[in-house]
Structure formats: structure tokens, C-alpha cells
N, C-alpha and C. Protein backbone atom coordinates (compact mmCIF):
# COMPACT_ATOMS: atom_id res chain seq x y z
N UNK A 1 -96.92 125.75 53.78
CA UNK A 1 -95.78 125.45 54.61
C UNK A 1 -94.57 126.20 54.04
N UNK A 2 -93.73 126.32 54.61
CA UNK A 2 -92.26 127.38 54.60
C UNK A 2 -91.50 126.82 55.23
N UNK A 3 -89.98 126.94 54.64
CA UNK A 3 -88.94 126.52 55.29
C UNK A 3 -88.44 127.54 55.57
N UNK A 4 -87.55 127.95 56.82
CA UNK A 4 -87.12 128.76 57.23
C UNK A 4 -85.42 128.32 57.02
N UNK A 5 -84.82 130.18 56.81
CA UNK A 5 -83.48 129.71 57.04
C UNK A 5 -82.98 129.45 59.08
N UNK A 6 -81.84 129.32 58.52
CA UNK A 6 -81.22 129.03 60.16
C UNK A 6 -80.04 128.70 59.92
N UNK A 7 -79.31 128.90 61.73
CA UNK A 7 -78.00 128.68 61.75
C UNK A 7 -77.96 126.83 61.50
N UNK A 8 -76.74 126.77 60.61
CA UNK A 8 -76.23 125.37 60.42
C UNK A 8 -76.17 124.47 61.39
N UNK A 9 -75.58 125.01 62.29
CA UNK A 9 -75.21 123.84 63.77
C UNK A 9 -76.09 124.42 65.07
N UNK A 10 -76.77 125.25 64.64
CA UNK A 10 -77.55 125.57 65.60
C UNK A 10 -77.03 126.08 66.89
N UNK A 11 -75.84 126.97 66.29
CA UNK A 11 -74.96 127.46 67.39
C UNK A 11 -75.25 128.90 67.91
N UNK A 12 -74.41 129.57 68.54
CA UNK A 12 -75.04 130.45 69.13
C UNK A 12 -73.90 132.05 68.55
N UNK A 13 -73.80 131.95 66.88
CA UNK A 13 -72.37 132.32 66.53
C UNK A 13 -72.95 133.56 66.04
N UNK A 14 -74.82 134.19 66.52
CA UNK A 14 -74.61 135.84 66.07
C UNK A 14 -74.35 135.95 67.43
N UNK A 15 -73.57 135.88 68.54
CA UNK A 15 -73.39 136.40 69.43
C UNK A 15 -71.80 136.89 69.22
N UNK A 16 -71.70 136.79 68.49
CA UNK A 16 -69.71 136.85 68.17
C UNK A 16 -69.71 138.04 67.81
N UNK A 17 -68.42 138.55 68.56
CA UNK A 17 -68.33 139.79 67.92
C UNK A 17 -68.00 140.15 65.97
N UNK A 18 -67.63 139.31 65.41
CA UNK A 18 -67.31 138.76 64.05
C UNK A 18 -67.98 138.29 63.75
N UNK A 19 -69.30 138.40 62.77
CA UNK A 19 -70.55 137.69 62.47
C UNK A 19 -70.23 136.95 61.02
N UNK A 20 -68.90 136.91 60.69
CA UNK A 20 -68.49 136.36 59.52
C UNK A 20 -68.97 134.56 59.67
N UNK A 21 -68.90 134.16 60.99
CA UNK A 21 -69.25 132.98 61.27
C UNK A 21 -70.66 132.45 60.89
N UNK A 22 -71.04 133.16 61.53
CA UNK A 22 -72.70 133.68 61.25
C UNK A 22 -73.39 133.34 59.82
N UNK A 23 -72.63 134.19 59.07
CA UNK A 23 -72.77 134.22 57.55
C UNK A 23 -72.73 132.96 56.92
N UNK A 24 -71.46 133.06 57.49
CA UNK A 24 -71.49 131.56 56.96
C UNK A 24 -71.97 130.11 57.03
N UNK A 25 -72.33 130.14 58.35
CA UNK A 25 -73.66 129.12 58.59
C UNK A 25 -74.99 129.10 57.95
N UNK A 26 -75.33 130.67 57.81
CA UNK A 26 -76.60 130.65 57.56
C UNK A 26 -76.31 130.68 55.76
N UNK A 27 -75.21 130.93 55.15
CA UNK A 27 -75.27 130.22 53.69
C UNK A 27 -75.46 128.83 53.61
N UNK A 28 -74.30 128.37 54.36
CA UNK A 28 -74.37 126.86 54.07
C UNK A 28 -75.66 126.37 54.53
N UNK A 29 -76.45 126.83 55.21
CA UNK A 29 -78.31 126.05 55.65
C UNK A 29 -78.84 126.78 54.39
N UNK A 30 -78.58 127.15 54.40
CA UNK A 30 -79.54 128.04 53.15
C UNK A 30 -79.21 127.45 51.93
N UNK A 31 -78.24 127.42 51.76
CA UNK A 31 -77.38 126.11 50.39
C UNK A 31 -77.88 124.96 50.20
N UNK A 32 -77.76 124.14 51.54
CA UNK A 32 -78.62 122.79 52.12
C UNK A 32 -79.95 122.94 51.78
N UNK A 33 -81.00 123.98 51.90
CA UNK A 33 -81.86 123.59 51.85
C UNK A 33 -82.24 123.47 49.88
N UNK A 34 -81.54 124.78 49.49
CA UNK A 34 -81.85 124.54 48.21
C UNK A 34 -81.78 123.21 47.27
N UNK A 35 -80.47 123.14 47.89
CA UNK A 35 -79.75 121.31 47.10
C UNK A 35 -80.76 120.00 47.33
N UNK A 36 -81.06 120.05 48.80
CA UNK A 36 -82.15 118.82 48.81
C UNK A 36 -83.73 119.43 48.54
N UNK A 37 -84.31 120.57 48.81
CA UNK A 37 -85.53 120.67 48.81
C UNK A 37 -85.90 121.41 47.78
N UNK A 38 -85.20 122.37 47.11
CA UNK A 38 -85.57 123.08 46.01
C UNK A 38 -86.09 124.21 46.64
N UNK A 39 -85.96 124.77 47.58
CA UNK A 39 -86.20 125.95 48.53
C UNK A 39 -85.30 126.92 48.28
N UNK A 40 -85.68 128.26 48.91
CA UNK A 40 -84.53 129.37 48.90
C UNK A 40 -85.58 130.11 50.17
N UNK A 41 -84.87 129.84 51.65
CA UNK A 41 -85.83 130.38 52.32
C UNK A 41 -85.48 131.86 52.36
N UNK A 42 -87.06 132.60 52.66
CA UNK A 42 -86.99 134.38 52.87
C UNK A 42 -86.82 134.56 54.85
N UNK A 43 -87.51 133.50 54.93
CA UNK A 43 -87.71 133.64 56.28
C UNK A 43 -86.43 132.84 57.32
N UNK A 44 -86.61 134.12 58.16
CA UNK A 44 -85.20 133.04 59.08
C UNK A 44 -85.49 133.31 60.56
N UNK A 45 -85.01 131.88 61.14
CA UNK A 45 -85.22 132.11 62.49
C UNK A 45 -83.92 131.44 63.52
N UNK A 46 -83.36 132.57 63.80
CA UNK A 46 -82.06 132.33 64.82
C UNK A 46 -82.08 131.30 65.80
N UNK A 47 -81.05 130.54 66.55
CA UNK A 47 -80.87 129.69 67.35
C UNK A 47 -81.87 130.79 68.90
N UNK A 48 -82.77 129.82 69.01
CA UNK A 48 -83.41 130.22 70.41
C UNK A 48 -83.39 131.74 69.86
N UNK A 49 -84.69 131.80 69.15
CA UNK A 49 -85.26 132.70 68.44
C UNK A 49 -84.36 134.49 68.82
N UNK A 50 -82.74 134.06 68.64
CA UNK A 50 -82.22 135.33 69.65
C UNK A 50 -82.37 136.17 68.60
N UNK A 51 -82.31 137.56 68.48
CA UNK A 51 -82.43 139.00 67.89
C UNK A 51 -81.49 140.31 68.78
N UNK A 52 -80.81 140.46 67.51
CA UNK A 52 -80.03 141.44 67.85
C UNK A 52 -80.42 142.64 66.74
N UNK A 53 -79.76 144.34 66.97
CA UNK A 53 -80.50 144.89 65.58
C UNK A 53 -78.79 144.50 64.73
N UNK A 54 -77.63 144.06 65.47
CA UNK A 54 -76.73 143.54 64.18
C UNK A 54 -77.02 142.39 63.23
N UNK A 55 -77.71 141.79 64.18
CA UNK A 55 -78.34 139.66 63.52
C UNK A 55 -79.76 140.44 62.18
N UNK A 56 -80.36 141.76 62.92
CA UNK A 56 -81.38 141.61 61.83
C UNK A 56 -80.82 142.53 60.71
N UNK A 57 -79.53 143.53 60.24
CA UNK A 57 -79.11 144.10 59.92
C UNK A 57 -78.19 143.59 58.78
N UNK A 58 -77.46 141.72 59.52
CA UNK A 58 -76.57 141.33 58.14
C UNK A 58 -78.13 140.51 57.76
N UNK A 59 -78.81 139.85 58.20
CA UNK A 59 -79.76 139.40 57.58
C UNK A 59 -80.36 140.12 56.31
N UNK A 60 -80.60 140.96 56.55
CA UNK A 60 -81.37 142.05 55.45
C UNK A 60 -80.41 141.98 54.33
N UNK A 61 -79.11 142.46 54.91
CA UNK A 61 -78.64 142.60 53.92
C UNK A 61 -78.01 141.19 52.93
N UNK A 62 -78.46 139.62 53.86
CA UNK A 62 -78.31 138.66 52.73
C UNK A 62 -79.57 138.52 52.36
N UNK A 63 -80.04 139.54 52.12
CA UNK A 63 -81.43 138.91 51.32
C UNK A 63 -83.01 138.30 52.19
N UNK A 64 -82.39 138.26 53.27
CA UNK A 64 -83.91 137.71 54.32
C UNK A 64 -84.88 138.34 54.05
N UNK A 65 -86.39 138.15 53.77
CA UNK A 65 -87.44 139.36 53.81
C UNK A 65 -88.34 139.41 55.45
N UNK A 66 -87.81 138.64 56.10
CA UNK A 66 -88.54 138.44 57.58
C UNK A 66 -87.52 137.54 58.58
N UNK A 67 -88.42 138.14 59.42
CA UNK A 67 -87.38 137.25 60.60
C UNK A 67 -88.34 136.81 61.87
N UNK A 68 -88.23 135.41 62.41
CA UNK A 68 -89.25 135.74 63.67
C UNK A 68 -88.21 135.52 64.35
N UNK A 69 -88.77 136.49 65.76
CA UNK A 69 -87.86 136.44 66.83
C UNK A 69 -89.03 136.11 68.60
N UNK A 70 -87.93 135.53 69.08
CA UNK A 70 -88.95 135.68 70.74
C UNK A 70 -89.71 136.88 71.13
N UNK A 71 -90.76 137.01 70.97
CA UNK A 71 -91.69 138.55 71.94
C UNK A 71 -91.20 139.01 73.42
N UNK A 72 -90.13 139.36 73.57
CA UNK A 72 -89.52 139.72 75.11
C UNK A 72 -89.58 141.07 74.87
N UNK A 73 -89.87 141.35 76.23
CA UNK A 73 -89.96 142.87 76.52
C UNK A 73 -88.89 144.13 76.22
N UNK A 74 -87.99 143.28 75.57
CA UNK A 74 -86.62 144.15 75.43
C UNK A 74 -87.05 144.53 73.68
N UNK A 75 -87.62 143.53 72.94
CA UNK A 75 -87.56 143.98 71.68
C UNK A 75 -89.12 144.58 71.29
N UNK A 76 -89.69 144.11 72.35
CA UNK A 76 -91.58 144.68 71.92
C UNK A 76 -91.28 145.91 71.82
N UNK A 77 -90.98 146.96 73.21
CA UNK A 77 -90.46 148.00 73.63
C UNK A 77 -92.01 148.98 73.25
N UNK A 78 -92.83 148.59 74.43
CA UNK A 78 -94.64 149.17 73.78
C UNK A 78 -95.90 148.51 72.78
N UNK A 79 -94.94 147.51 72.17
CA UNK A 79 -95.54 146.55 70.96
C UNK A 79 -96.22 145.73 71.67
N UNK A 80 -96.85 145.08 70.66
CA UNK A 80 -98.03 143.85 70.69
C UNK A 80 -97.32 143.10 70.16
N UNK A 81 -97.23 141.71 70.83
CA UNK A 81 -96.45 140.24 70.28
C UNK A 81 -97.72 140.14 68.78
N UNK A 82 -98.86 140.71 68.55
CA UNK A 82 -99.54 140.11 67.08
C UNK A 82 -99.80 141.30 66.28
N UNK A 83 -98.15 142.20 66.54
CA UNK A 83 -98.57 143.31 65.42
C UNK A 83 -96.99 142.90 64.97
N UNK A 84 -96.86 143.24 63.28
CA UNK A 84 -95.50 142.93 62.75
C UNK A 84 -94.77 143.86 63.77
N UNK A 85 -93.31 143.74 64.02
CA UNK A 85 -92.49 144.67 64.89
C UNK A 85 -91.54 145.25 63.43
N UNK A 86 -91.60 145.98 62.50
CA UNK A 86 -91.63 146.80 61.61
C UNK A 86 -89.98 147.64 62.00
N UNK A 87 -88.84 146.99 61.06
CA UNK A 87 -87.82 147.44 61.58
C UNK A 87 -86.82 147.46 59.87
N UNK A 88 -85.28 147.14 60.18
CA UNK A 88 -84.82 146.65 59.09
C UNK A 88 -85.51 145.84 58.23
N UNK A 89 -86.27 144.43 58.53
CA UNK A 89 -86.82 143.73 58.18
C UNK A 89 -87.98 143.45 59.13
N UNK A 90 -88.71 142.85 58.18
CA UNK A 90 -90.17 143.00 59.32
C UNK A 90 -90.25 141.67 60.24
N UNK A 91 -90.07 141.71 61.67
CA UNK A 91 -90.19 140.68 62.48
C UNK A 91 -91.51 140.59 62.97
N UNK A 92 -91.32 138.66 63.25
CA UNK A 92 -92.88 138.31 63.59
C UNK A 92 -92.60 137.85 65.03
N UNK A 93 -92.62 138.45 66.30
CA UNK A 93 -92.78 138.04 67.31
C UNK A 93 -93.17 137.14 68.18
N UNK A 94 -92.99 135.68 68.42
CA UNK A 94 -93.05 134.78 69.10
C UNK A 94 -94.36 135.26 69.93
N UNK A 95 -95.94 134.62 69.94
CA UNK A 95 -96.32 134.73 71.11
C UNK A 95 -95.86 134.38 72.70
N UNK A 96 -95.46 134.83 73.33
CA UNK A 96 -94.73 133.93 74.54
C UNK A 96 -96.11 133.25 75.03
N UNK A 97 -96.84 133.63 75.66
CA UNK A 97 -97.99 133.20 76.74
C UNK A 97 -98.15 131.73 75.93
N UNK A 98 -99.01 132.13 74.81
CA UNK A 98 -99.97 131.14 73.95
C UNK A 98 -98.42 130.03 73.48
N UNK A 99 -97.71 130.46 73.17
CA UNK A 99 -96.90 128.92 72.38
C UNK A 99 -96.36 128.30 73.95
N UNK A 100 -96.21 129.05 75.39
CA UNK A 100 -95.70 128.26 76.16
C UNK A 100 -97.11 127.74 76.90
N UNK A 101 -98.19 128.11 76.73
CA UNK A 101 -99.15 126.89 76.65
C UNK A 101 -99.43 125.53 76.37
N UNK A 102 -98.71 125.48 74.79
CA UNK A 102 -98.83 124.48 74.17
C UNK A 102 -97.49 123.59 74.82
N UNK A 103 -96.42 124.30 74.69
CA UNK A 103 -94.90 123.63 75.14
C UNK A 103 -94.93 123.32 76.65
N UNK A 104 -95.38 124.07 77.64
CA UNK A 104 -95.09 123.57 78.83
C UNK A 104 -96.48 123.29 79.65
N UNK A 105 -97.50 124.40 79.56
CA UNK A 105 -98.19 123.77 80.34
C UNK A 105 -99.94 123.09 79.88
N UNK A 106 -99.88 122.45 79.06
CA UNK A 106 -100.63 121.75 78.24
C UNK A 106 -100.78 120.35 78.78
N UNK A 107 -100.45 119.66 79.40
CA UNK A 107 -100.24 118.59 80.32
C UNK A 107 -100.56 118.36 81.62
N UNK A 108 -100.49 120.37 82.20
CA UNK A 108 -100.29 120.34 83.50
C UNK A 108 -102.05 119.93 84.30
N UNK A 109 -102.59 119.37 85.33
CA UNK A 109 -103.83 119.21 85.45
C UNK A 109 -103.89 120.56 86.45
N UNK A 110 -103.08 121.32 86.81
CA UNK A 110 -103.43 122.08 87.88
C UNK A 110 -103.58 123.50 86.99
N UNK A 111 -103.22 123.92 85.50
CA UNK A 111 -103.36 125.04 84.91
C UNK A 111 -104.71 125.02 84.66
N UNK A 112 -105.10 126.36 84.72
CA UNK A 112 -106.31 127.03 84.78
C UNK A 112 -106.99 126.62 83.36
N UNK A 113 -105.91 126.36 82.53
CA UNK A 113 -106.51 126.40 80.93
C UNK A 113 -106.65 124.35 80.81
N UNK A 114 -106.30 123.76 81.94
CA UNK A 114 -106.46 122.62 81.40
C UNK A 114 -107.91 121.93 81.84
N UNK A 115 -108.25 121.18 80.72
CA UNK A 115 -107.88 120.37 79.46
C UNK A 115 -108.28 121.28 78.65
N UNK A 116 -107.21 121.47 78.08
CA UNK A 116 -106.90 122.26 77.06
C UNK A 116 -107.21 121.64 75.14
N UNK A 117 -108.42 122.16 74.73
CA UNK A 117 -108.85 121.38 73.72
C UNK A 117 -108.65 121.96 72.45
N UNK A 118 -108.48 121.85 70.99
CA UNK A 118 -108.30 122.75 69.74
C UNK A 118 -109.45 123.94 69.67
N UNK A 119 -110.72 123.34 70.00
CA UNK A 119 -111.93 124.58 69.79
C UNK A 119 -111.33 125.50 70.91
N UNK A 120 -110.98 125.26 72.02
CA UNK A 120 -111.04 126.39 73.19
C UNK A 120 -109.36 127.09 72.77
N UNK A 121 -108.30 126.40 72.43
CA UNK A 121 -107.26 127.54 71.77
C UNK A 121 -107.90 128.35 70.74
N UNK A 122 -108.28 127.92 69.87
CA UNK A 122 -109.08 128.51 68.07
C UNK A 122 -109.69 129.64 69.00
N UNK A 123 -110.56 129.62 70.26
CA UNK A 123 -111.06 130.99 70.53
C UNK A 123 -110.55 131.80 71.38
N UNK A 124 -109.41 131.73 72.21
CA UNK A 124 -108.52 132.01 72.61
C UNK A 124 -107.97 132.69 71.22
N UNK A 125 -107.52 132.58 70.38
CA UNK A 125 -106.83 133.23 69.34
C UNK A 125 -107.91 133.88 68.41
N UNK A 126 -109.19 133.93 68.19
CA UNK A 126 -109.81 134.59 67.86
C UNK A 126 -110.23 135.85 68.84
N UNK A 127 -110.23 135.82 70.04
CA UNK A 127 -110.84 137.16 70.54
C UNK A 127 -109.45 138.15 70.70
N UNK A 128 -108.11 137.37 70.44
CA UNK A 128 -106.86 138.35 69.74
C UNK A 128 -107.00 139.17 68.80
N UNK A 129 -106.83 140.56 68.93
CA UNK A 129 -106.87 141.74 68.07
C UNK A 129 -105.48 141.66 67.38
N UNK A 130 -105.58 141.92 66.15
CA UNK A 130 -104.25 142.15 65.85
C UNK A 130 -104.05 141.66 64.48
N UNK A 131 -102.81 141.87 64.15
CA UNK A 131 -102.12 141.52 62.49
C UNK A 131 -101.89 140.47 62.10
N UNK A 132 -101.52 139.97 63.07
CA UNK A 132 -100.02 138.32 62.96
C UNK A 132 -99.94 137.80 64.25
N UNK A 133 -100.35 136.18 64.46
CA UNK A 133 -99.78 136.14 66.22
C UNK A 133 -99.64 134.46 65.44
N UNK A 134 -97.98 134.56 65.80
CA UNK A 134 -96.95 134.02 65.42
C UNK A 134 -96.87 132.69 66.90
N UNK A 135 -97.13 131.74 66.64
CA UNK A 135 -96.74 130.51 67.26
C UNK A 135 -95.79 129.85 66.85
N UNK A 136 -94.73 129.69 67.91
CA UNK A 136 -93.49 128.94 67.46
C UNK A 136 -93.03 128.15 68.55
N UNK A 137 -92.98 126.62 68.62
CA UNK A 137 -93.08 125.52 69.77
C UNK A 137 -91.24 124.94 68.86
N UNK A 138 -91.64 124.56 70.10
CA UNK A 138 -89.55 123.58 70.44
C UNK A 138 -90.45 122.56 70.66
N UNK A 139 -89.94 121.41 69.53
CA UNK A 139 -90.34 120.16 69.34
C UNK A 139 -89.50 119.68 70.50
N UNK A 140 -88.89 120.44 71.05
CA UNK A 140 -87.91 119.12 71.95
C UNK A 140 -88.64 119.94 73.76
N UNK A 141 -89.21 121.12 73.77
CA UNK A 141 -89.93 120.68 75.39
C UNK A 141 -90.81 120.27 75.34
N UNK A 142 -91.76 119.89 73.53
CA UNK A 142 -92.58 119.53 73.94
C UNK A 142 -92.63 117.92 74.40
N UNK A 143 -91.47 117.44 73.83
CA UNK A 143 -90.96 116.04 74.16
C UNK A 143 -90.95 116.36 75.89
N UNK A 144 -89.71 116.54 76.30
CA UNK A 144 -89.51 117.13 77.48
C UNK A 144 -90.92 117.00 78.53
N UNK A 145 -91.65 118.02 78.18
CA UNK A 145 -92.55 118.37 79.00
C UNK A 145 -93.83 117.56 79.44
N UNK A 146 -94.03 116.56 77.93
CA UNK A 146 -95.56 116.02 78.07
C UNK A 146 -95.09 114.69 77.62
N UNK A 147 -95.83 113.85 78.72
CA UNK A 147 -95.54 112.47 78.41
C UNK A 147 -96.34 112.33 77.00
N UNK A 148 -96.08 111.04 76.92
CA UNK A 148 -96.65 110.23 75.59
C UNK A 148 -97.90 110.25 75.68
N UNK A 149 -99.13 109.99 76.72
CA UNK A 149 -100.15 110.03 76.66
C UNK A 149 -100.96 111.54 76.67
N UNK A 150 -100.38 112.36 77.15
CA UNK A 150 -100.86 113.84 76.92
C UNK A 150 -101.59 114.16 76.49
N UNK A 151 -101.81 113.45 74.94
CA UNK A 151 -102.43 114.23 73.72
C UNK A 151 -101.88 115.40 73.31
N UNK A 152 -100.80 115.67 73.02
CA UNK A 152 -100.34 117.09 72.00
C UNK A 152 -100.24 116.60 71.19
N UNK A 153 -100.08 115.47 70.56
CA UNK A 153 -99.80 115.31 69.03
C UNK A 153 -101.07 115.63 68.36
N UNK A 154 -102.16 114.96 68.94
CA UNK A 154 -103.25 114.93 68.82
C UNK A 154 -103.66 116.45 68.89
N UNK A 155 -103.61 117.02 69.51
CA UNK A 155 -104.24 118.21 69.91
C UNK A 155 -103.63 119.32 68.46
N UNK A 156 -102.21 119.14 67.86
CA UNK A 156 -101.66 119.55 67.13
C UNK A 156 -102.34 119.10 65.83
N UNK A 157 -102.32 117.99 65.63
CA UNK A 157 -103.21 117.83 64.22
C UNK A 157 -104.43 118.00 64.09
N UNK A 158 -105.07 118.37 65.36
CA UNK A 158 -107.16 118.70 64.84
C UNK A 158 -106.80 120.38 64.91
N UNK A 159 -105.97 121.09 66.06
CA UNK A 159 -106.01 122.25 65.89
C UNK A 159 -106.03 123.12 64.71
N UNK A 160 -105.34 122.59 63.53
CA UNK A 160 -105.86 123.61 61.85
C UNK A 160 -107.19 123.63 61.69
N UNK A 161 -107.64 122.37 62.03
CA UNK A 161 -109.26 122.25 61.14
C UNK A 161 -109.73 123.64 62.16
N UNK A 162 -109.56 123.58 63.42
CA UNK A 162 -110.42 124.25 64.40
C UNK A 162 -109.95 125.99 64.44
């Protein structure tokens, strides 16, 4: 397990033209985490996984050794969401398809993939070619999205073994 850095308030302050804000959030989380957890994270992941090449540029230069960001077509640019995207710092690309499986339509009875079980993702992600394929879920659509009886919690804790 890894803690990742991140913005403090979870704001949206590498969009500023002055990223001094920026900085400074992501010290003070980064401060926070050391003080209570004994951490010093390498890895960081922006509010709503945004990526800019300025956001991955002061990053580097505080020290980040990675960054994951959303797999959108603006930053693949020819890439594979499960090959590193190899830049200032090396980013790990959000699967989109496969994590909005799990987040939105994992519940649904009318998706093609449902009932959606840990063995049938595990091979779904095995016949994936590739380096790295980076899953990253928002604890809060998955609230959102799937009632209580669903089974994602469930489906989340057998999925390692599988």
C-alpha cells in the first residue's frame, strides 16, 4: 500500500495561473502525512486526477517520482492507458473503461458485463497487454452509484485474491 501526495483541500488551485497556491497545499498534505503516518509520499495524484505539463513540471521539481493522471485522449496522444506515459515524470494513466466499470456501471442489470464477478474482471485484465493498468475509483460514485446491496464492497475485497 502507498500513500499518495495531494492537494490539501482538494481544490482545484493547479488551475491558477500562480501555482504558488498549489505548492503550498501540496506541502502542507505532504507535511500531514509525514507528522501522522510517518510517510513521505513519491506519488501524487491531483484533484480529479487533472494534468497539466505545468502541474507535472512543479511536481518534479518538488521531488514527486510519479504521478497518476486520468487516461483522456488529450494526454494519451497515440498511447495505451497500460503503458507508463513517460514524460517529466513518469505518469500512470487512469484506466477509464475498466475503473468506470467498477464506479458506475457495476450495479447496472442492463450492462453487458453484468454480474460482474472478481474471476471475470482478473481475466478481463489479464488478456490486457501492457506495462501498468492503473485502476483508480472515487469512493464517493461508488457510494453514489451502487446501492448498499450491490455487492462492491464485496466484490472489492475477493478481487486481490482473484
Amino acid at each position: 500500500m502507498e500513500f499518495t501526495g495531494s492537494c490539501n483541500y482538494h481544490s482545484l488551485s493547479a488551475l491558477y495561473p500562480d501555482l504558488s497556491w498549489f505548492r503550498e497545499e501540496v506541502t502542507i498534505y505532504r507535511e500531514m502525512l509525514r507528522e501522522l503516518l510517518g510517510v513521505y509520499p513519491d506519488t501524487f495524484v491531483n484533484t480529479e486526477l487533472l494534468y497539466t505539463q505545468r502541474v507535472g513540471d512543479t511536481l518534479a521539481g518538488m521531488g514527486f517520482r510519479c504521478l497518476i493522471a486520468e487516461g483522456s485522449r488529450n494526454i494519451l496522444d497515440g498511447y495505451d492507458p497500460v503503458r507508463v506515459f513517460e514524460n517529466q515524470l513518469p505518469i500512470l494513466l487512469r484506466h477509464i473503461n475498466l475503473s468506470e466499470d467498477l464506479e458506475l456501471r457495476f450495479s447496472e442489470k442492463s450492462w453487458e458485463g453484468y454480474p460482474l464477478i472478481p474471476d471475470k474482471f482478473a481475466d478481463w485484465i489479464a488478456g490486457i497487454e501492457g506495462d501498468v493498468l492503473t485502476l483508480y475509483l472515487n469512493y464517493t460514485s461508488l457510494c453514489l452509484h451502487h446501492r448498499n446491496k450491490s455487492m462492491i464492497a464485496d466484490f472489492i475485497r475477493a478481487f486481490p485474491e482473484a
